[in-house]
Protein backbone atom coordinates (compact mmCIF):
# COMPACT_ATOMS: atom_id res chain seq x y z
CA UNK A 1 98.60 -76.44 -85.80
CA UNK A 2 98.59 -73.07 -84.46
CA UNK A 3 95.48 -71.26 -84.00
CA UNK A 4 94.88 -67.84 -85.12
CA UNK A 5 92.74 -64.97 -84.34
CA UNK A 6 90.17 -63.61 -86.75
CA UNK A 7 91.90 -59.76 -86.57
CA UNK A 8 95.55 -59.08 -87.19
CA UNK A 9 97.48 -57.19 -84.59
CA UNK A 10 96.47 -53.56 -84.16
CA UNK A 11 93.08 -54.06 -86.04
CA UNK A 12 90.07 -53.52 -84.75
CA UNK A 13 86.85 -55.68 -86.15
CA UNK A 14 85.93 -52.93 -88.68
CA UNK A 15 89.21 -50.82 -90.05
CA UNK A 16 88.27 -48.39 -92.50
CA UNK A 17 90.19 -48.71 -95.79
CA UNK A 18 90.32 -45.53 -97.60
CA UNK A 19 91.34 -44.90 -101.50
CA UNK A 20 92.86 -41.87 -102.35
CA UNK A 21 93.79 -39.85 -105.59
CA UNK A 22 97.46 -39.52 -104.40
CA UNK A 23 98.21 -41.69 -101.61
CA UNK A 24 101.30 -40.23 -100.66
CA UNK A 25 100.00 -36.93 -99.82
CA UNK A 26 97.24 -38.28 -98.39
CA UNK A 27 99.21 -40.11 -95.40
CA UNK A 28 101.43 -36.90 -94.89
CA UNK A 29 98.35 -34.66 -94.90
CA UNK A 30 96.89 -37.53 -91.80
CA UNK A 31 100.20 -37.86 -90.37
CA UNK A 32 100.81 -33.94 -90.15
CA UNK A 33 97.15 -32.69 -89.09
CA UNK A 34 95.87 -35.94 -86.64
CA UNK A 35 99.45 -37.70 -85.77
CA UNK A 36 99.22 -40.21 -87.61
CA UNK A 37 102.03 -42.87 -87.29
CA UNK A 38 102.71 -44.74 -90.68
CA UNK A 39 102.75 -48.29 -90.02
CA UNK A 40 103.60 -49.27 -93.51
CA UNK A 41 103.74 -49.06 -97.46
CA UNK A 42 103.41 -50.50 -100.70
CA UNK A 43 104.17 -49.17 -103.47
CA UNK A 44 104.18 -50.55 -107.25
CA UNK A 45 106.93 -50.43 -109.72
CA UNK A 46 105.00 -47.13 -111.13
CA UNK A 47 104.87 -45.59 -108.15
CA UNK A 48 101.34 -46.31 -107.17
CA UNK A 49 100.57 -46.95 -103.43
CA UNK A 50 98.80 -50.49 -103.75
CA UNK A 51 98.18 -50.90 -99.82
CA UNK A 52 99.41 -48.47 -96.82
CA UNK A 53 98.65 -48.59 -93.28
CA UNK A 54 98.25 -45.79 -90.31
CA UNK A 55 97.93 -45.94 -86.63
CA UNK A 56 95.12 -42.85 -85.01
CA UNK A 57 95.59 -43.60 -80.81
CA UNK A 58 94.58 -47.50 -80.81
CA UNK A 59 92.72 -47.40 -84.13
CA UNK A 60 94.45 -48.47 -87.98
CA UNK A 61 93.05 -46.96 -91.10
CA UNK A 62 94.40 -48.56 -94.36
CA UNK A 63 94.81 -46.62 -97.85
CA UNK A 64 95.73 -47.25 -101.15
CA UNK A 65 95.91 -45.03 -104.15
CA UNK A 66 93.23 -45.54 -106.81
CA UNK A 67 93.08 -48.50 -109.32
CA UNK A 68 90.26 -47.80 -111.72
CA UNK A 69 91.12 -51.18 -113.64
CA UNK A 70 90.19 -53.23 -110.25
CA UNK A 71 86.88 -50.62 -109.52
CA UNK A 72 88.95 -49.17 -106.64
CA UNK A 73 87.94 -45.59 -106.84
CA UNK A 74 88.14 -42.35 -104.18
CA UNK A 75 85.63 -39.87 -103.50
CA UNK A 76 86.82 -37.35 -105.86
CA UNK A 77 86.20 -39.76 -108.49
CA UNK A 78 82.88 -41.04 -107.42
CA UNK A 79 81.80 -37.49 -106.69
CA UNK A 80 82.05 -37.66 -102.59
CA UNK A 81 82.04 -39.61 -99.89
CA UNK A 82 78.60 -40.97 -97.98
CA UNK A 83 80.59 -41.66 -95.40
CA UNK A 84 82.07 -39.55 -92.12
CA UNK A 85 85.28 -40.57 -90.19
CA UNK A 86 84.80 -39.99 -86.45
CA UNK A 87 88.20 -38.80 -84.58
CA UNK A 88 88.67 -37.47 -80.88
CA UNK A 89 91.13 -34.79 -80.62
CA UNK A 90 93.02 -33.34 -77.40
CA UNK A 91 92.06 -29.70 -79.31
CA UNK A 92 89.64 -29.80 -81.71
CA UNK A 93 90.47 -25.96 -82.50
CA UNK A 94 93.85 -26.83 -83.41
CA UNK A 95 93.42 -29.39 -85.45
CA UNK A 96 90.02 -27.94 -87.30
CA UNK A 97 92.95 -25.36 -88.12
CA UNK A 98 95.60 -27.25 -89.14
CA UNK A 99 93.35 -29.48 -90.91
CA UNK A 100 92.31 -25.64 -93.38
CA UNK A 101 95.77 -24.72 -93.26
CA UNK A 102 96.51 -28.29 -94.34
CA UNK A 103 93.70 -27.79 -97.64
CA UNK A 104 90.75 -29.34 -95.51
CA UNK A 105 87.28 -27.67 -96.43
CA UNK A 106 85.69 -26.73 -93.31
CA UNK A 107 81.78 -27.82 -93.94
CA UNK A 108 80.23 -27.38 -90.11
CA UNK A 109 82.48 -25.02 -87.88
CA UNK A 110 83.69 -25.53 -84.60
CA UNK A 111 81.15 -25.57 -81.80
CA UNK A 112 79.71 -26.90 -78.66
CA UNK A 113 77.14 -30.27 -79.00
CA UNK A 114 74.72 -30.40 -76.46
CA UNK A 115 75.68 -34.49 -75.57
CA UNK A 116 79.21 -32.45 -74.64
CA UNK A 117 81.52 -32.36 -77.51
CA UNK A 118 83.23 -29.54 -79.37
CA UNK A 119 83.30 -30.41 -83.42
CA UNK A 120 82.98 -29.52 -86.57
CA UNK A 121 82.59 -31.86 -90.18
CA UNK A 122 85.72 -30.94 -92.33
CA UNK A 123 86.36 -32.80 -95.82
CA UNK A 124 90.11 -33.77 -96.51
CA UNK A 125 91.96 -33.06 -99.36
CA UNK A 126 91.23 -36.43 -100.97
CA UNK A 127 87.02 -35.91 -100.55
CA UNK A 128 86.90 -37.75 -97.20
CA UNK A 129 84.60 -36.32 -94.48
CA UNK A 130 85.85 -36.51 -91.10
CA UNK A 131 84.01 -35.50 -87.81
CA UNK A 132 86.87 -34.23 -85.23
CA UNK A 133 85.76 -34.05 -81.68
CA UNK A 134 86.75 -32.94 -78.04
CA UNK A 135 85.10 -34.25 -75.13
CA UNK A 136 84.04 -31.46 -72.64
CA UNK A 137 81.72 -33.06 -70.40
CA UNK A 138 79.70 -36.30 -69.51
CA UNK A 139 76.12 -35.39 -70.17
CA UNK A 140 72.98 -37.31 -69.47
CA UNK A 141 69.95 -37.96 -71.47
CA UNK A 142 67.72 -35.35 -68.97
CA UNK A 143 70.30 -33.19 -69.94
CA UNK A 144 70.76 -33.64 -73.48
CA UNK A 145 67.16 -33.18 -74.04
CA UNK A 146 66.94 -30.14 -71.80
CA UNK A 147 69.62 -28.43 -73.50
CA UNK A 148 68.12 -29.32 -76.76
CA UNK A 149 64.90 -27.94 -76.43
CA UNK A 150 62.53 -29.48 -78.36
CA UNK A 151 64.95 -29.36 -81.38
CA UNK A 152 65.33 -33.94 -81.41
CA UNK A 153 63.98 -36.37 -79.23
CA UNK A 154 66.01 -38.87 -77.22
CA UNK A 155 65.24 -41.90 -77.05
């Protein structure tokens, strides 16, 4: 018998699985703002996007449209999203941009973190919150806490 592994190829242990009112739009709005590569797609004889899969660097996110009769439901239906996405960008400018351009919302604007990222907290489209990043600089804890200035404490 042939033994397998308990991840598929090009999945990481936790891959994020996203529903979305319209599917579709949602993978060309990732695939034209972060470069995402579209992996694959499923759709239903109505058109409906039952499962789809996209490739970020080394990390898969899978989406599907939403299927209220099986509870899966997206943000916009639910009223939000709880959760953030985390990406690193080459230009976090650029894509923050592209990403309004695009129809992101822009909820925290670009700027320098003191641990030594550039960010800002954008919500897609489809109600998903995503945190896009550059790294500037290594920083260490001294530093961190120095250049926040009482504001947190590291611990």
């Amino acid at each position: 018998m042939t033994q397998t592994t308990t991840t598929r190829r090009k999945q990481h242990t936790v891959t994020p699985y996203l529903c979305c009112k319209d599917a579709s739009r949602a993978l060309d709005f990732y695939k034209n703002v972060f470069d995402a590569v579209e992996v694959m797609r499923w759709t239903d004889t109505s058109g409906k996007i039952g499962h789809a899969e996209i490739t970020l660097g080394d990390s898969m996110i899978m989406l599907a449209d939403e299927h209220p009769e099986i509870g899966v439901l997206s943000p916009q239906s639910l009223g939000g999203s709880p959760v953030t996405l985390h990406i690193y960008v080459d230009n976090v400018d650029a894509v923050a941009a592209k990403a309004v351009d695009a129809g992101a919302r822009l909820v925290r604007p670009v700027q320098d973190q003191d641990y030594g990222d550039r960010n800002c907290k954008l919500t897609d489209p489809f109600g998903h919150v995503w945190m896009v990043s550059t790294h500037k600089e290594d920083v260490s804890r001294e530093e961190m806490q120095k250049r926040a200035a009482g504001s947190y404490e590291i611990s």
